[in-house]
PDB file of N, CA and C in Angstrom:
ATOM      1  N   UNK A   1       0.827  -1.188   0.000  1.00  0.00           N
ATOM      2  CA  UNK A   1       0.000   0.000   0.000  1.00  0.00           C
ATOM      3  C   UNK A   1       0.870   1.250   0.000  1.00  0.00           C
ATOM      4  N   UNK A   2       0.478   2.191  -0.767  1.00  0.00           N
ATOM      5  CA  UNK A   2       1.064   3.078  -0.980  1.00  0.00           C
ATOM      6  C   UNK A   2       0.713   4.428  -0.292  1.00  0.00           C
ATOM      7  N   UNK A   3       2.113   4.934   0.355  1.00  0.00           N
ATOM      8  CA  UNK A   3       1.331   5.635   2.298  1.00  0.00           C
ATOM      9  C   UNK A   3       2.110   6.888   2.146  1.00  0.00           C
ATOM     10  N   UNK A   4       2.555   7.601   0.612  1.00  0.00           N
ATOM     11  CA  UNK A   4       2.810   9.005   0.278  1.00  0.00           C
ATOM     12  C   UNK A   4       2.019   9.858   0.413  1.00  0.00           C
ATOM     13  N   UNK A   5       2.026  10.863   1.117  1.00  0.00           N
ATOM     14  CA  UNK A   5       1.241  12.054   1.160  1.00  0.00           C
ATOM     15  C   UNK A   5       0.562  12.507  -0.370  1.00  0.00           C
ATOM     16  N   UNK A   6      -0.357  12.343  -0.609  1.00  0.00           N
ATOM     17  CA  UNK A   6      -0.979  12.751  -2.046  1.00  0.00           C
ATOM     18  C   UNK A   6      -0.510  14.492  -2.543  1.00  0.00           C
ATOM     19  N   UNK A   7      -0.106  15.356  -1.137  1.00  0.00           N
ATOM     20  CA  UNK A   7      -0.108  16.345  -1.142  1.00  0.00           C
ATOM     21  C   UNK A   7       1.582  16.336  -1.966  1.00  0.00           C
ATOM     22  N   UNK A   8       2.640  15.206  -1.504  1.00  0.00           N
ATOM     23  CA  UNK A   8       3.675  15.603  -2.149  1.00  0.00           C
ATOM     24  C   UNK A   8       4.126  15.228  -3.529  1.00  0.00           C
ATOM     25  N   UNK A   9       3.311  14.341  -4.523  1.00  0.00           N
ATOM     26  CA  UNK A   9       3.194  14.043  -5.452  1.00  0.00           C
ATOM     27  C   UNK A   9       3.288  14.697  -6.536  1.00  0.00           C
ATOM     28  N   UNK A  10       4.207  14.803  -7.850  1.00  0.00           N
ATOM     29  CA  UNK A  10       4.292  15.015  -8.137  1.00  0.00           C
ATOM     30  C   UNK A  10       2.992  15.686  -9.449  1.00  0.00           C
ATOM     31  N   UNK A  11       2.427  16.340 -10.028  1.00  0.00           N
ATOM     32  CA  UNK A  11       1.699  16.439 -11.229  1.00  0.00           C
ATOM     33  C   UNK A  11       2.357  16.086 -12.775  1.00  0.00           C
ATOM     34  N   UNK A  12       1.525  15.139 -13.734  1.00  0.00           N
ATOM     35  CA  UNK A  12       1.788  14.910 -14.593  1.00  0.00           C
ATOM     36  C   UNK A  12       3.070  16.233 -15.250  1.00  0.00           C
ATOM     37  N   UNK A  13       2.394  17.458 -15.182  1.00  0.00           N
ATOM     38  CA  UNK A  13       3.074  18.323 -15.803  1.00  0.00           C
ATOM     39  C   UNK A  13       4.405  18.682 -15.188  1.00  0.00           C
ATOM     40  N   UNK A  14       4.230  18.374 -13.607  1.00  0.00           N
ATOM     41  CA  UNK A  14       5.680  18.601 -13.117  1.00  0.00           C
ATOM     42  C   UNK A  14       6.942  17.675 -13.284  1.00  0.00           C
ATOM     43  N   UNK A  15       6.058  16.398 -13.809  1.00  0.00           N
ATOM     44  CA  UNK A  15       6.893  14.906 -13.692  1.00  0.00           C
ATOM     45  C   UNK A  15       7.050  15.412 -15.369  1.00  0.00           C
ATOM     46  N   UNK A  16       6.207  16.354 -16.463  1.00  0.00           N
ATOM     47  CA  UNK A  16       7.056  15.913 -17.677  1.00  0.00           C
ATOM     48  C   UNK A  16       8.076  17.145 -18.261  1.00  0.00           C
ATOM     49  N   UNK A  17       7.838  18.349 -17.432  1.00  0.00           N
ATOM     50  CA  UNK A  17       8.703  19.226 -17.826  1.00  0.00           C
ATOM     51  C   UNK A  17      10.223  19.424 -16.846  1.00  0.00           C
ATOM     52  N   UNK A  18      10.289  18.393 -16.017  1.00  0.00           N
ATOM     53  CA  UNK A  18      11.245  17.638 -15.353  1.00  0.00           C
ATOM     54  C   UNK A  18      11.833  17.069 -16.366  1.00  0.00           C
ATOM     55  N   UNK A  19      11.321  15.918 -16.900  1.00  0.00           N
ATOM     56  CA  UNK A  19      12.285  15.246 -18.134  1.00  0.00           C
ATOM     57  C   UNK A  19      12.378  15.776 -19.360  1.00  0.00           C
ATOM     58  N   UNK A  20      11.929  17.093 -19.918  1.00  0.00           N
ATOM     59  CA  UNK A  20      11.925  17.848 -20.877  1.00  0.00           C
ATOM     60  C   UNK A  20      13.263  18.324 -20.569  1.00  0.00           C
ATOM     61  N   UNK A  21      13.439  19.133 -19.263  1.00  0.00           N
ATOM     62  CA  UNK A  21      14.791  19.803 -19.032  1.00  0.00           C
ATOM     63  C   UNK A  21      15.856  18.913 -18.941  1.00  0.00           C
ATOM     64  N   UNK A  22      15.877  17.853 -18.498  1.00  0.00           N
ATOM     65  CA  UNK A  22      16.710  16.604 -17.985  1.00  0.00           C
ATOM     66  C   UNK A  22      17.338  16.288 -19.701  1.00  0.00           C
ATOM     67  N   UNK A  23      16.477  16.169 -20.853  1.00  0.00           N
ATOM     68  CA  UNK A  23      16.691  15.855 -21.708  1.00  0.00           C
ATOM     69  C   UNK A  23      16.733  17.008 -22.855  1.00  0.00           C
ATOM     70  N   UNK A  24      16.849  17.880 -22.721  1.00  0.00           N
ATOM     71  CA  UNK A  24      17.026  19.176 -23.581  1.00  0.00           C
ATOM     72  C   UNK A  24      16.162  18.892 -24.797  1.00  0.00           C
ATOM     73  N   UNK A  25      14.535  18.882 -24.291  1.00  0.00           N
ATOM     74  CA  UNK A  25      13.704  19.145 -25.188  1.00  0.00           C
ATOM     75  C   UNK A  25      13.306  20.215 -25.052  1.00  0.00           C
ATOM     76  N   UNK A  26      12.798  20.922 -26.231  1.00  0.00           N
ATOM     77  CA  UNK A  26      11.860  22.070 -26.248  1.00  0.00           C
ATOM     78  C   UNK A  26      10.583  22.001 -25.662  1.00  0.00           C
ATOM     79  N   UNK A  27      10.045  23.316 -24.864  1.00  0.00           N
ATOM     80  CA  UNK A  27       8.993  22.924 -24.586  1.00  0.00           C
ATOM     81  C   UNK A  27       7.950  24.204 -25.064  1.00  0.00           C
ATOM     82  N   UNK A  28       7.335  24.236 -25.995  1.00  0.00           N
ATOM     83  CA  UNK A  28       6.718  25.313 -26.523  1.00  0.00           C
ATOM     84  C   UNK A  28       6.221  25.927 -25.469  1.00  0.00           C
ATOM     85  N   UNK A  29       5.521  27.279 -25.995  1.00  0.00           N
ATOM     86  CA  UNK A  29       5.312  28.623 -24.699  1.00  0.00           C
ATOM     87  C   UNK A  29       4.083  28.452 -24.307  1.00  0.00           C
ATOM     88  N   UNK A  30       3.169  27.550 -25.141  1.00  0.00           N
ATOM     89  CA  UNK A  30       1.987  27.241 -24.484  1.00  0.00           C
ATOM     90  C   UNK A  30       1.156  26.181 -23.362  1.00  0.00           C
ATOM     91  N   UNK A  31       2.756  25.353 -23.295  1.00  0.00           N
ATOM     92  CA  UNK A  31       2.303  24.532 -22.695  1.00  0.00           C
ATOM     93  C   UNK A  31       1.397  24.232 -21.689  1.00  0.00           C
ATOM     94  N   UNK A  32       2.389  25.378 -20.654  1.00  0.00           N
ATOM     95  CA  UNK A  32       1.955  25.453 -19.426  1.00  0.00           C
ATOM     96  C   UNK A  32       0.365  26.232 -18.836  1.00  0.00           C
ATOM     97  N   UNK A  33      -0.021  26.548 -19.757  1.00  0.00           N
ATOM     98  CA  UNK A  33      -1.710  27.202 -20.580  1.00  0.00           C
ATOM     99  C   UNK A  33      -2.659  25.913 -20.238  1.00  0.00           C
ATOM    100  N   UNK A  34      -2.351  24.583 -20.299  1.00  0.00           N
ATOM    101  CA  UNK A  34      -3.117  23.613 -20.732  1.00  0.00           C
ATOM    102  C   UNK A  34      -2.962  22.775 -19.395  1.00  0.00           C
ATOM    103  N   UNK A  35      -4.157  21.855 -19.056  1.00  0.00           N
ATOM    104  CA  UNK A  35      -4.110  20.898 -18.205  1.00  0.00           C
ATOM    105  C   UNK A  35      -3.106  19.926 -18.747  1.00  0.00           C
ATOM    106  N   UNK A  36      -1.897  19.133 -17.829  1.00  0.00           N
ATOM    107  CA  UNK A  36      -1.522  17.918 -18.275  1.00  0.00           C
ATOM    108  C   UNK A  36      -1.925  16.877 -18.144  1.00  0.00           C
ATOM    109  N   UNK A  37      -2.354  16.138 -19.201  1.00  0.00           N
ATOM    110  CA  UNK A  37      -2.479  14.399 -19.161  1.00  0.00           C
ATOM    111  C   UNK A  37      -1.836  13.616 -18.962  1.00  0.00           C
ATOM    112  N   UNK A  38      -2.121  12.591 -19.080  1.00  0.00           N
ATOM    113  CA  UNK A  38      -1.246  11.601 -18.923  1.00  0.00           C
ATOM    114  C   UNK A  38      -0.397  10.886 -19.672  1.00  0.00           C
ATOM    115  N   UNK A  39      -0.551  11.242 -20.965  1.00  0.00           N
ATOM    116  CA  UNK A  39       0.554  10.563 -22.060  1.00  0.00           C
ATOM    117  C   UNK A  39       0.759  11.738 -23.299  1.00  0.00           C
ATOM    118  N   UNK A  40       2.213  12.672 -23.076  1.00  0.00           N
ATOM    119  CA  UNK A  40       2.659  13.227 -23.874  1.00  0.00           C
ATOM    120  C   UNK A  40       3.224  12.501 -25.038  1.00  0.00           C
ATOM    121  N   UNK A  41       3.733  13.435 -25.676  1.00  0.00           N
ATOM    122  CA  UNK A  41       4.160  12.683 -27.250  1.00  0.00           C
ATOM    123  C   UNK A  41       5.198  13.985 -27.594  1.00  0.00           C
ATOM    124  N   UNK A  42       6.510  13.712 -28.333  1.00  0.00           N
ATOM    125  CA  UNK A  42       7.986  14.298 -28.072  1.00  0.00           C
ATOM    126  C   UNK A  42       8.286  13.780 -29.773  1.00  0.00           C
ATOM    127  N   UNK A  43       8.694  15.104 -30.493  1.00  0.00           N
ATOM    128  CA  UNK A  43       8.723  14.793 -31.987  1.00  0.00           C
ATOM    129  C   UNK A  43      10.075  14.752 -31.738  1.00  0.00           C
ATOM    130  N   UNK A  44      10.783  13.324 -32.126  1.00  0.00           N
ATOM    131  CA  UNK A  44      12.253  13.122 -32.144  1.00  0.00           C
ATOM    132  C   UNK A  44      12.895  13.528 -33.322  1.00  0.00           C
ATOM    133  N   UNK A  45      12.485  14.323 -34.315  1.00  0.00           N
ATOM    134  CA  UNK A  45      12.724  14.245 -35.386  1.00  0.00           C
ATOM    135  C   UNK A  45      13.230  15.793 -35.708  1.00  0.00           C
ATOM    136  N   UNK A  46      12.058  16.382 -34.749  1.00  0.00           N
ATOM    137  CA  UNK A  46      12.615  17.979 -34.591  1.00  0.00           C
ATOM    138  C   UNK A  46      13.814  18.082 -33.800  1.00  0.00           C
ATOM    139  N   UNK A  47      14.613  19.930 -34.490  1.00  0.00           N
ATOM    140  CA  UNK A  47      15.729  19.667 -34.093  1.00  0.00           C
ATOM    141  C   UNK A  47      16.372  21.283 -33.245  1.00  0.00           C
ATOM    142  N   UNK A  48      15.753  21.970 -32.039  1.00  0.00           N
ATOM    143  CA  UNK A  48      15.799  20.269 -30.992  1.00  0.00           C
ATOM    144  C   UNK A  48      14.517  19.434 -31.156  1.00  0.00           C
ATOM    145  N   UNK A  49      15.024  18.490 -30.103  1.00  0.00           N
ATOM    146  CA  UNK A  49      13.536  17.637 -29.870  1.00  0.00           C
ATOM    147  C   UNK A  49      12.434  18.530 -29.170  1.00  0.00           C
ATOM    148  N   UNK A  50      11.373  18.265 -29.578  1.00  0.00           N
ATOM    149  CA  UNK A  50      10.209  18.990 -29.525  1.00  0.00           C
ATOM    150  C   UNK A  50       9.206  18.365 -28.762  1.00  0.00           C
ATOM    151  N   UNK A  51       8.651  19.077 -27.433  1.00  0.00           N
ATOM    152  CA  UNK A  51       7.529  18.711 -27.139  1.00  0.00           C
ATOM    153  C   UNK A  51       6.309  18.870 -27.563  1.00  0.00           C
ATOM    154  N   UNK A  52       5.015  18.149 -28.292  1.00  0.00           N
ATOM    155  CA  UNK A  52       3.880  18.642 -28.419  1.00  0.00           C
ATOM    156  C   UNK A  52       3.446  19.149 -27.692  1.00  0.00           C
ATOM    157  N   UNK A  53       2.632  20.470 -27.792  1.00  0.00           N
ATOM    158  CA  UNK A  53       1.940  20.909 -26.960  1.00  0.00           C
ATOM    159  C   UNK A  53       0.613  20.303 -26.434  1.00  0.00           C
ATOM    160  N   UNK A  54       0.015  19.233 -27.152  1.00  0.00           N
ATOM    161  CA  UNK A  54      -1.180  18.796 -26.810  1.00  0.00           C
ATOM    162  C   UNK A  54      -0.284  17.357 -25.871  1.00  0.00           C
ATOM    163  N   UNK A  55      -1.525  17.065 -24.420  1.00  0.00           N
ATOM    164  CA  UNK A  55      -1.031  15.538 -23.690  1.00  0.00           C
ATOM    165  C   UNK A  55      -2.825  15.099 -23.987  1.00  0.00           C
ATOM    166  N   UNK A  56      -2.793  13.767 -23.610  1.00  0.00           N
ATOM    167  CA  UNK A  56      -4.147  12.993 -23.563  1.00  0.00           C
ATOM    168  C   UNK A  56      -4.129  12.106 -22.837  1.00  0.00           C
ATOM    169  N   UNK A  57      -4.998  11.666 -22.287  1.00  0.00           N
ATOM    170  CA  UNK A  57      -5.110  10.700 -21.056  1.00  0.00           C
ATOM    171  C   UNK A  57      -5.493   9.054 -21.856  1.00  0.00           C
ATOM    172  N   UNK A  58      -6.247   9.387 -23.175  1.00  0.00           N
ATOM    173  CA  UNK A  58      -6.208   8.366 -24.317  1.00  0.00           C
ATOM    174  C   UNK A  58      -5.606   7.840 -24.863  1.00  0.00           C
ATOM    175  N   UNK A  59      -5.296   6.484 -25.277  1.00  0.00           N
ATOM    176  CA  UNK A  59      -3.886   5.986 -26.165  1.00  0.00           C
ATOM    177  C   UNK A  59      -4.586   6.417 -27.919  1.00  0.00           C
ATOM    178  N   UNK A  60      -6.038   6.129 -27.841  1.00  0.00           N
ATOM    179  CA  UNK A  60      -6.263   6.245 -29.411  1.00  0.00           C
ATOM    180  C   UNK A  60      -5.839   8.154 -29.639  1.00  0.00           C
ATOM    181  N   UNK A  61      -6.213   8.801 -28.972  1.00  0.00           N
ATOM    182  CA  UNK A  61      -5.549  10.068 -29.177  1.00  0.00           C
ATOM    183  C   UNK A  61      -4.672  10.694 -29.501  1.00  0.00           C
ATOM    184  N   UNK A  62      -3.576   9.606 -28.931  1.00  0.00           N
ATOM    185  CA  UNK A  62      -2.291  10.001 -28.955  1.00  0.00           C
ATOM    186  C   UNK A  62      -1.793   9.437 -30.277  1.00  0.00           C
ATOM    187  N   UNK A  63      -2.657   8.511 -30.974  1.00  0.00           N
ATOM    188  CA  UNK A  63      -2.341   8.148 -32.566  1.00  0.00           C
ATOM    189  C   UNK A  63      -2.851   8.979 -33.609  1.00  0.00           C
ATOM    190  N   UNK A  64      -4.334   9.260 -33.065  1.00  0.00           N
ATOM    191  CA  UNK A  64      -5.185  10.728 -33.869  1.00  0.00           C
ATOM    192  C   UNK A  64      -3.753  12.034 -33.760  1.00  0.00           C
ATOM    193  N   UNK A  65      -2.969  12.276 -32.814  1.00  0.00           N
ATOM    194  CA  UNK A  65      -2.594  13.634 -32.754  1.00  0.00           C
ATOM    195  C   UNK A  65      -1.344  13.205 -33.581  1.00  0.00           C
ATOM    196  N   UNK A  66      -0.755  11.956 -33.141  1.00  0.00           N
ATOM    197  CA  UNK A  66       0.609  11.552 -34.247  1.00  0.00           C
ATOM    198  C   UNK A  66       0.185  11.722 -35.999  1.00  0.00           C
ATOM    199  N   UNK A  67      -1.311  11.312 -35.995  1.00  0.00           N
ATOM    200  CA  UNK A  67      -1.812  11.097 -37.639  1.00  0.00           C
ATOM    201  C   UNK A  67      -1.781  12.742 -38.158  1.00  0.00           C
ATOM    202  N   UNK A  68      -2.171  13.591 -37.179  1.00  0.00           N
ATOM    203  CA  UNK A  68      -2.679  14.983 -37.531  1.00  0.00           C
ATOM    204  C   UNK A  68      -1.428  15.675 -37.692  1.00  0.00           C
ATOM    205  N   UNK A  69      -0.242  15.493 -37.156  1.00  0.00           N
ATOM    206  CA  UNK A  69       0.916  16.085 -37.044  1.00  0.00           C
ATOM    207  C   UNK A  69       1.578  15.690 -38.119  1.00  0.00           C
ATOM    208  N   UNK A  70       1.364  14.526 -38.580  1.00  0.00           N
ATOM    209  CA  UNK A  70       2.507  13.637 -39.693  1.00  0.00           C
ATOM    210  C   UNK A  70       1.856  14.589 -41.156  1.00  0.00           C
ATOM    211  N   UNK A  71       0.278  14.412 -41.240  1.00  0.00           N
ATOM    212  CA  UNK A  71      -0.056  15.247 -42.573  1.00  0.00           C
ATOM    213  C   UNK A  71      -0.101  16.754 -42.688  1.00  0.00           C
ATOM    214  N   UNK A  72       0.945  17.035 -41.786  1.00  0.00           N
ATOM    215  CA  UNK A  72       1.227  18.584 -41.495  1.00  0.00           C
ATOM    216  C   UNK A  72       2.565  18.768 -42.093  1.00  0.00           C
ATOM    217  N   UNK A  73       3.522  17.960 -41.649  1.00  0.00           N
ATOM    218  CA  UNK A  73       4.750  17.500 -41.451  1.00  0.00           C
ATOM    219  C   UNK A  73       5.855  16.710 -42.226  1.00  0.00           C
ATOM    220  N   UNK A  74       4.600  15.816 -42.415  1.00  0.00           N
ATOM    221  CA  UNK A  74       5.381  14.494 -42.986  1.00  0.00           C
ATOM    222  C   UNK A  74       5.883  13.522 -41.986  1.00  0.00           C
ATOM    223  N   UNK A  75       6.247  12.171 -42.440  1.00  0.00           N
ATOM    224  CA  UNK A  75       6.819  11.068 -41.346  1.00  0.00           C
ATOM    225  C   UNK A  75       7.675  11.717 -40.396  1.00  0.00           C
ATOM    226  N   UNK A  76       7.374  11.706 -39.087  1.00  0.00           N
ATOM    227  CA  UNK A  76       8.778  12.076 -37.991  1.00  0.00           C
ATOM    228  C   UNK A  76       8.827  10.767 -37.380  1.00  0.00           C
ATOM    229  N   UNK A  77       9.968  10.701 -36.356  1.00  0.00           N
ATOM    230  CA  UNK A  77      10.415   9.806 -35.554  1.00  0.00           C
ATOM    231  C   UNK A  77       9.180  10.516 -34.178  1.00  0.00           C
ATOM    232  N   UNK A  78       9.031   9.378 -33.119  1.00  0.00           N
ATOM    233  CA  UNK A  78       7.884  10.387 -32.296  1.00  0.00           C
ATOM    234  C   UNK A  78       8.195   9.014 -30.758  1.00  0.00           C
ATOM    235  N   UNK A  79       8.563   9.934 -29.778  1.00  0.00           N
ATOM    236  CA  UNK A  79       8.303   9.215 -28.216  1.00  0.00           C
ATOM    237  C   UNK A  79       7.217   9.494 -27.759  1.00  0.00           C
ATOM    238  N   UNK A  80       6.173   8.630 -27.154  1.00  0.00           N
ATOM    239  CA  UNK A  80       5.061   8.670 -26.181  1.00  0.00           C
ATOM    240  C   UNK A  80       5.259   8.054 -24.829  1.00  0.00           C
ATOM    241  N   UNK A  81       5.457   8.981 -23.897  1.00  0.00           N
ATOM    242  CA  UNK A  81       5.454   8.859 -22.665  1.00  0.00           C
ATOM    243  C   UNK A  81       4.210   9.020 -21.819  1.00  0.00           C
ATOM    244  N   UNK A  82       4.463   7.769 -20.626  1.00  0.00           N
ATOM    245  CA  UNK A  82       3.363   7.424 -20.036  1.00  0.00           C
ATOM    246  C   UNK A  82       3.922   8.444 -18.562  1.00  0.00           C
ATOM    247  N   UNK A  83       3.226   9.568 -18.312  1.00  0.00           N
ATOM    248  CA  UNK A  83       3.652   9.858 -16.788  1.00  0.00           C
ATOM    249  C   UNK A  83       2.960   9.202 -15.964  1.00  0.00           C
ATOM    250  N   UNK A  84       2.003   8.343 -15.807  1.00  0.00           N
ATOM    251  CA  UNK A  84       1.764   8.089 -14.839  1.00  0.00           C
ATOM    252  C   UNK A  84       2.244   7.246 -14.147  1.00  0.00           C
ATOM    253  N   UNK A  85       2.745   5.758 -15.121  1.00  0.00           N
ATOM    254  CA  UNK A  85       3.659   4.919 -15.186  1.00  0.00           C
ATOM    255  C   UNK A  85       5.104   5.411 -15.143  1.00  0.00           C
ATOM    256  N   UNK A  86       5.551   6.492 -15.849  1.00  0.00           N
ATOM    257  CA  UNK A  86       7.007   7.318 -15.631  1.00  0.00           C
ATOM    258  C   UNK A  86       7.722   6.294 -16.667  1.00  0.00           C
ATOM    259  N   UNK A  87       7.311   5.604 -18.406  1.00  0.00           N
ATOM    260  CA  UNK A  87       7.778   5.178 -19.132  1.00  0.00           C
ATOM    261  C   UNK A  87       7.490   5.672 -20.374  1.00  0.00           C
ATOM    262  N   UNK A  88       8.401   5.150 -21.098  1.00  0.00           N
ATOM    263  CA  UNK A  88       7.669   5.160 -22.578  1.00  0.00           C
ATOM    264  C   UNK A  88       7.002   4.146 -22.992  1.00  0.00           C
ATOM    265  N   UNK A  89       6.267   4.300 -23.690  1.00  0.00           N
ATOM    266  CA  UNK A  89       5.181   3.344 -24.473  1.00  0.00           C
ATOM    267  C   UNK A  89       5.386   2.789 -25.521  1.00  0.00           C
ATOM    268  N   UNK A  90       4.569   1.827 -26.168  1.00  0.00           N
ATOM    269  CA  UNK A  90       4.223   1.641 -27.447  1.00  0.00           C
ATOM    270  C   UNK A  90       2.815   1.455 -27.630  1.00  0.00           C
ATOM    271  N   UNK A  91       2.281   2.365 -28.693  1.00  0.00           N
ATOM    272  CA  UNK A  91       0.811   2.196 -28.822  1.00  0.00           C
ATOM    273  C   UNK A  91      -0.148   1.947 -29.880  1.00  0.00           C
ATOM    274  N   UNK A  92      -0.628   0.412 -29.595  1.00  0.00           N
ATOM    275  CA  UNK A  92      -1.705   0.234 -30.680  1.00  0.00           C
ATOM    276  C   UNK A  92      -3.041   0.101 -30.684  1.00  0.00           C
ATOM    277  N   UNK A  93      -3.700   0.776 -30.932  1.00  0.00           N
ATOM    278  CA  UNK A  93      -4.828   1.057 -30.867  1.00  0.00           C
ATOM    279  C   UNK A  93      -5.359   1.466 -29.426  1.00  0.00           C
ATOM    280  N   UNK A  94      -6.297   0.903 -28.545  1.00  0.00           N
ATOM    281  CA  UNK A  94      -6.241   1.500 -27.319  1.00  0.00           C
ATOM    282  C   UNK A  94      -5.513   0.991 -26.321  1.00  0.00           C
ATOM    283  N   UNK A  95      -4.698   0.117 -26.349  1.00  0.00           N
ATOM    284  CA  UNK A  95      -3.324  -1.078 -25.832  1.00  0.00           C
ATOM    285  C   UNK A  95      -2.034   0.044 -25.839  1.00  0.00           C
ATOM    286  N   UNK A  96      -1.592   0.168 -24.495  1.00  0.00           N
ATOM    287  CA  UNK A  96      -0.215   0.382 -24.575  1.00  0.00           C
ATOM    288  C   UNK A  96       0.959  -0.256 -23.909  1.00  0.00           C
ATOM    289  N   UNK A  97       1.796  -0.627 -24.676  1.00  0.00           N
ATOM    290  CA  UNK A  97       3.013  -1.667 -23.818  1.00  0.00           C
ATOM    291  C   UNK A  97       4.053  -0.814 -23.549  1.00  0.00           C
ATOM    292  N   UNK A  98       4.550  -0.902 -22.079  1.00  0.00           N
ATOM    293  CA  UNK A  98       5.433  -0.349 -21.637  1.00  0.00           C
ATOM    294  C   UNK A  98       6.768  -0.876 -22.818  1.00  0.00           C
ATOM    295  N   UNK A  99       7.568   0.426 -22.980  1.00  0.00           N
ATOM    296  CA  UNK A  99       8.970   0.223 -23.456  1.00  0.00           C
ATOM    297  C   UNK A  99      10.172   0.049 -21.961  1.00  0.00           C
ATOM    298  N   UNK A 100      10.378   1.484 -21.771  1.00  0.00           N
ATOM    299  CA  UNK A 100      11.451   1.557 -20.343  1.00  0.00           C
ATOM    300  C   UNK A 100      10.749   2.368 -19.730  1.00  0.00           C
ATOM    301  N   UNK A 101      11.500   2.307 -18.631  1.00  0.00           N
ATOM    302  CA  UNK A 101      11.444   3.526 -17.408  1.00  0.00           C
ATOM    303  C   UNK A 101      12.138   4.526 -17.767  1.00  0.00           C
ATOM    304  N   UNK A 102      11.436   5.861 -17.750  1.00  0.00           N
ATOM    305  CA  UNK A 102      12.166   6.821 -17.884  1.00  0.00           C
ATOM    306  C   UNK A 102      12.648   7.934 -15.979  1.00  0.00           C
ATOM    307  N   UNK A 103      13.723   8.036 -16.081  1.00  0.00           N
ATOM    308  CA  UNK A 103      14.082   8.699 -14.747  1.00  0.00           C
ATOM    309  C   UNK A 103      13.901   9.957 -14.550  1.00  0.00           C
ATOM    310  N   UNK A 104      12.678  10.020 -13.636  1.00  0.00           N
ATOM    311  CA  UNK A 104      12.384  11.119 -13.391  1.00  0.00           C
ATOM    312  C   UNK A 104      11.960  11.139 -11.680  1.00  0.00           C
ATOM    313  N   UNK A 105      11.474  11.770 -11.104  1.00  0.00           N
ATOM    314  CA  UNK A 105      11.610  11.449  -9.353  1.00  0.00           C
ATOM    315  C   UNK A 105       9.605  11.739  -9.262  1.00  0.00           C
ATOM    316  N   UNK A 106       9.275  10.716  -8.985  1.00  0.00           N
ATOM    317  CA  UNK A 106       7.777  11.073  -8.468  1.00  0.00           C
ATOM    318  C   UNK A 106       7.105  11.703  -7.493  1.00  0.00           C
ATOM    319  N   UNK A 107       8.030  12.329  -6.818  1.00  0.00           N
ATOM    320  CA  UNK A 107       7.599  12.938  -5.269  1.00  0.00           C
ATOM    321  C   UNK A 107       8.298  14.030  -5.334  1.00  0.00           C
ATOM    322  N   UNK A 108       7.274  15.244  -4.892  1.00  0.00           N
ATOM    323  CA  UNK A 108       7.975  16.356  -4.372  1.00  0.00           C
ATOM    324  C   UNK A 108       8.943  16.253  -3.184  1.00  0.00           C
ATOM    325  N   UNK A 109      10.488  16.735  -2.540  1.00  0.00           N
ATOM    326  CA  UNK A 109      10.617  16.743  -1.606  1.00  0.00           C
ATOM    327  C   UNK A 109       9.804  17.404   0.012  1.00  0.00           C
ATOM    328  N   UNK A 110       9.856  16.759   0.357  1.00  0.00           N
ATOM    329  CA  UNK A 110       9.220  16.802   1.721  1.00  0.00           C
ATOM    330  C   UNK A 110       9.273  18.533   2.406  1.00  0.00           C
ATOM    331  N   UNK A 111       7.853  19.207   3.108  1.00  0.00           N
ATOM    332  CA  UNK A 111       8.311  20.545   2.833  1.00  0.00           C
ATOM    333  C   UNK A 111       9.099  20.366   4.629  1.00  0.00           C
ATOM    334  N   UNK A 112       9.352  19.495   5.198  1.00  0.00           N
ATOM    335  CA  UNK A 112       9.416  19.658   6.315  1.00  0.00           C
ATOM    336  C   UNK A 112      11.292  19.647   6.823  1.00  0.00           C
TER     337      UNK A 112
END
């Protein structure tokens, strides 16, 4: 059972612009405008790497927003990360299989 203060927990958005900086992605200016979900998506192809600004709590979404971006674009390389899990994914259809763990810290430090 899990006996963390809910209060020190990290938020999706704090757990992904943590590994945005960790990993010298871009993170467009709107981000922080928007509620975070639970599964961002990171265009590896842009240079730098690029965060989408849109997250979704949906796996089929996160293929709708890859489809909508590619006929904008054209084919990119593309990471989908699971924050809630704190991995990357692979996603088919509404099925997602963990790839790795990505390192990032799930807990705020303690304010005490």
């Amino acid at each position: 059972m899990n006996n963390i203060d809910p209060l020190l927990k990290k938020t999706y958005g704090e757990r992904l612009v943590e590994y945005c900086e960790n990993n010298e992605i871009f993170i467009p200016s709107g981000f922080q405008t928007r509620k975070c979900h639970k599964f961002a998506i990171i265009n590896l192809s842009s240079n730098p790497k690029k965060l989408c600004a849109l997250t979704t709590y949906m796996p089929n979404n996160v293929t709708e927003i890859i489809q909508k971006l590619e006929l904008e674009k054209g084919k990119q390389d593309w990471l989908v990360l699971d924050m809630k899990r704190c991995c990357t994914v692979e996603i088919e259809g509404n099925k997602t299989r963990k790839i790795k763990d990505i390192e990032i810290e799930k807990y705020k430090p303690s304010p005490i």
